[in-house]
PDB file of N, CA and C in Angstrom:
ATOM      1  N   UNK A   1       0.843  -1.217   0.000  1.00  0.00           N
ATOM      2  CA  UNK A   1       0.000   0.000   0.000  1.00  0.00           C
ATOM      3  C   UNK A   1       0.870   1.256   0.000  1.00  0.00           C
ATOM      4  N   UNK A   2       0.469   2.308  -0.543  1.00  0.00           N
ATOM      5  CA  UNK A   2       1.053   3.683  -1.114  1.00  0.00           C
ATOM      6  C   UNK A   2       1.208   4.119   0.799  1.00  0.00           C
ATOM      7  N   UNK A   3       0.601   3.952   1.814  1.00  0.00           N
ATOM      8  CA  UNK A   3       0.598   4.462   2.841  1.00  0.00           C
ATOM      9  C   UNK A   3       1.488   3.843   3.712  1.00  0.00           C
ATOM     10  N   UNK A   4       2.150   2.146   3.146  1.00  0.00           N
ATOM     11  CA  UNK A   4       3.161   1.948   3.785  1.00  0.00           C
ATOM     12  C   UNK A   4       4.439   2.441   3.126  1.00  0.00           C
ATOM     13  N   UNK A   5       4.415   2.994   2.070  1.00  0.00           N
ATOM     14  CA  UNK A   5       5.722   4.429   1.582  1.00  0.00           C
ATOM     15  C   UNK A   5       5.812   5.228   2.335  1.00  0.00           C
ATOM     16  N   UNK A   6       4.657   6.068   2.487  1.00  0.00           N
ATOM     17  CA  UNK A   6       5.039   7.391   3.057  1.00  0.00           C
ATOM     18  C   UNK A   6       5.060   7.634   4.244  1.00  0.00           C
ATOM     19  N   UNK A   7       4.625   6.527   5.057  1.00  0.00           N
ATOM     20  CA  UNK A   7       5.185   6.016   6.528  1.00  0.00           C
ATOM     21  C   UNK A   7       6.941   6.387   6.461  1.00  0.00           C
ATOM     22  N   UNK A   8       7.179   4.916   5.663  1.00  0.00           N
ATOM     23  CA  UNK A   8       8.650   4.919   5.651  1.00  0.00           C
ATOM     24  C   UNK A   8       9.542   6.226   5.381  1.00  0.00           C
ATOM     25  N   UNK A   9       8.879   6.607   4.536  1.00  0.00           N
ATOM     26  CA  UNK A   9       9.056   8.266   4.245  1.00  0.00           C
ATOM     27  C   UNK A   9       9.242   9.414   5.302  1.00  0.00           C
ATOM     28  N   UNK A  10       8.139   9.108   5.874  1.00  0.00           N
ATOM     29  CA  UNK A  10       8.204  10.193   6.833  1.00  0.00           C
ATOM     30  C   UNK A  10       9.208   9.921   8.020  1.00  0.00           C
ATOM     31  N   UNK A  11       9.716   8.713   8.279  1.00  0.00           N
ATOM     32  CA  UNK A  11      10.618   8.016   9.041  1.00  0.00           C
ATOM     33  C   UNK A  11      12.095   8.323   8.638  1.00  0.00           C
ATOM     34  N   UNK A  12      11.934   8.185   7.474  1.00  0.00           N
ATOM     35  CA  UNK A  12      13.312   8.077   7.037  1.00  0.00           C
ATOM     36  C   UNK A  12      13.634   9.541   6.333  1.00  0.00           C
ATOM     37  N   UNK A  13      12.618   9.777   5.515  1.00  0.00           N
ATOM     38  CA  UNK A  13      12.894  11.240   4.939  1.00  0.00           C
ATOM     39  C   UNK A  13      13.991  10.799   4.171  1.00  0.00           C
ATOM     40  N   UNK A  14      14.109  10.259   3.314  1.00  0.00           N
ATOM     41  CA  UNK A  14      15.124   9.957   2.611  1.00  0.00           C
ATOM     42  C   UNK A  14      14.843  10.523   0.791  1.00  0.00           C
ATOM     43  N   UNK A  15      15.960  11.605   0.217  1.00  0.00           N
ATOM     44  CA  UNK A  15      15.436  12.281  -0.585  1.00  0.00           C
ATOM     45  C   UNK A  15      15.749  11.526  -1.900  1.00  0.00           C
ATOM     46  N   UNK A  16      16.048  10.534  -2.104  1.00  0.00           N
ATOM     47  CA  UNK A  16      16.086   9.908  -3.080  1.00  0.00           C
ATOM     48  C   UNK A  16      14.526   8.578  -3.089  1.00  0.00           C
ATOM     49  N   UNK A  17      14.336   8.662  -2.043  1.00  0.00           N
ATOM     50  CA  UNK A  17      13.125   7.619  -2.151  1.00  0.00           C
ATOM     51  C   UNK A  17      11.910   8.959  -2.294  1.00  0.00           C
ATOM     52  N   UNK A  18      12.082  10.048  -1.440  1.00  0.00           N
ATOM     53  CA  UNK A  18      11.392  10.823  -2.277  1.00  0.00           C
ATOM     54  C   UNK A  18      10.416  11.055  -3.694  1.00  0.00           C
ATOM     55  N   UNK A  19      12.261  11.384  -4.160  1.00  0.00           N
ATOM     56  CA  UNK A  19      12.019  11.543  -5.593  1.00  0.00           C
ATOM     57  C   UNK A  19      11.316  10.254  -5.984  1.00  0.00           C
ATOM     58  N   UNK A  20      11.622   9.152  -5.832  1.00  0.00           N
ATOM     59  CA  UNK A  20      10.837   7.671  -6.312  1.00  0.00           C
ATOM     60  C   UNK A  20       9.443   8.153  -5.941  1.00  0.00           C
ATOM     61  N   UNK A  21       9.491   7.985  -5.011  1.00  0.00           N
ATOM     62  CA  UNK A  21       7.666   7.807  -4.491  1.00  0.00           C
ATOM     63  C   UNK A  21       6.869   9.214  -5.564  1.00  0.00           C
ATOM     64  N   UNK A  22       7.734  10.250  -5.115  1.00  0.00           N
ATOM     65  CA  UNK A  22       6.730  11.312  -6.166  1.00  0.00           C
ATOM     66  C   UNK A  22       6.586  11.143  -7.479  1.00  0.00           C
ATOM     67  N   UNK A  23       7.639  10.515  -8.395  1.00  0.00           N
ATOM     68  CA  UNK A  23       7.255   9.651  -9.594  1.00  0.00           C
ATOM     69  C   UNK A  23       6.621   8.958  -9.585  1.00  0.00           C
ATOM     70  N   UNK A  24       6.636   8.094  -9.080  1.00  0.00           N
ATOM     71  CA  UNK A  24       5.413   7.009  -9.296  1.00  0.00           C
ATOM     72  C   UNK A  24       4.441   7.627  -9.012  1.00  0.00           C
ATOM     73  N   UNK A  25       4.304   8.247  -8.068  1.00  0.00           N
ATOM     74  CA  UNK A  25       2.439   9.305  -7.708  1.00  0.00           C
ATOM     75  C   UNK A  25       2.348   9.678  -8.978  1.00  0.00           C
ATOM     76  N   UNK A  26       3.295  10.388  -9.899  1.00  0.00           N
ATOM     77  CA  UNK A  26       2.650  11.585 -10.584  1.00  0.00           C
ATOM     78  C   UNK A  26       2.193  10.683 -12.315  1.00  0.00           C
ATOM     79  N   UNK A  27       3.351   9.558 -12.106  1.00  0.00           N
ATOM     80  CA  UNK A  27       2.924   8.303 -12.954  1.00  0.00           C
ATOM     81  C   UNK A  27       1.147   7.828 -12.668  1.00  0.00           C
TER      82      UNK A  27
END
């Protein structure tokens, strides 16, 4: 699920998974 990303995201803040995750969103 897209909400176990931005968990990890918000955990990690990591700006290269970032950029991933917002590609694929905008995909």
């Amino acid at each position: 699920m897209v909400a176990n990303w931005v968990l990890a995201l918000t955990r990690q803040f990591d700006p290269f998974m970032f950029v991933m995750v917002m590609g694929v969103g905008i995909h």
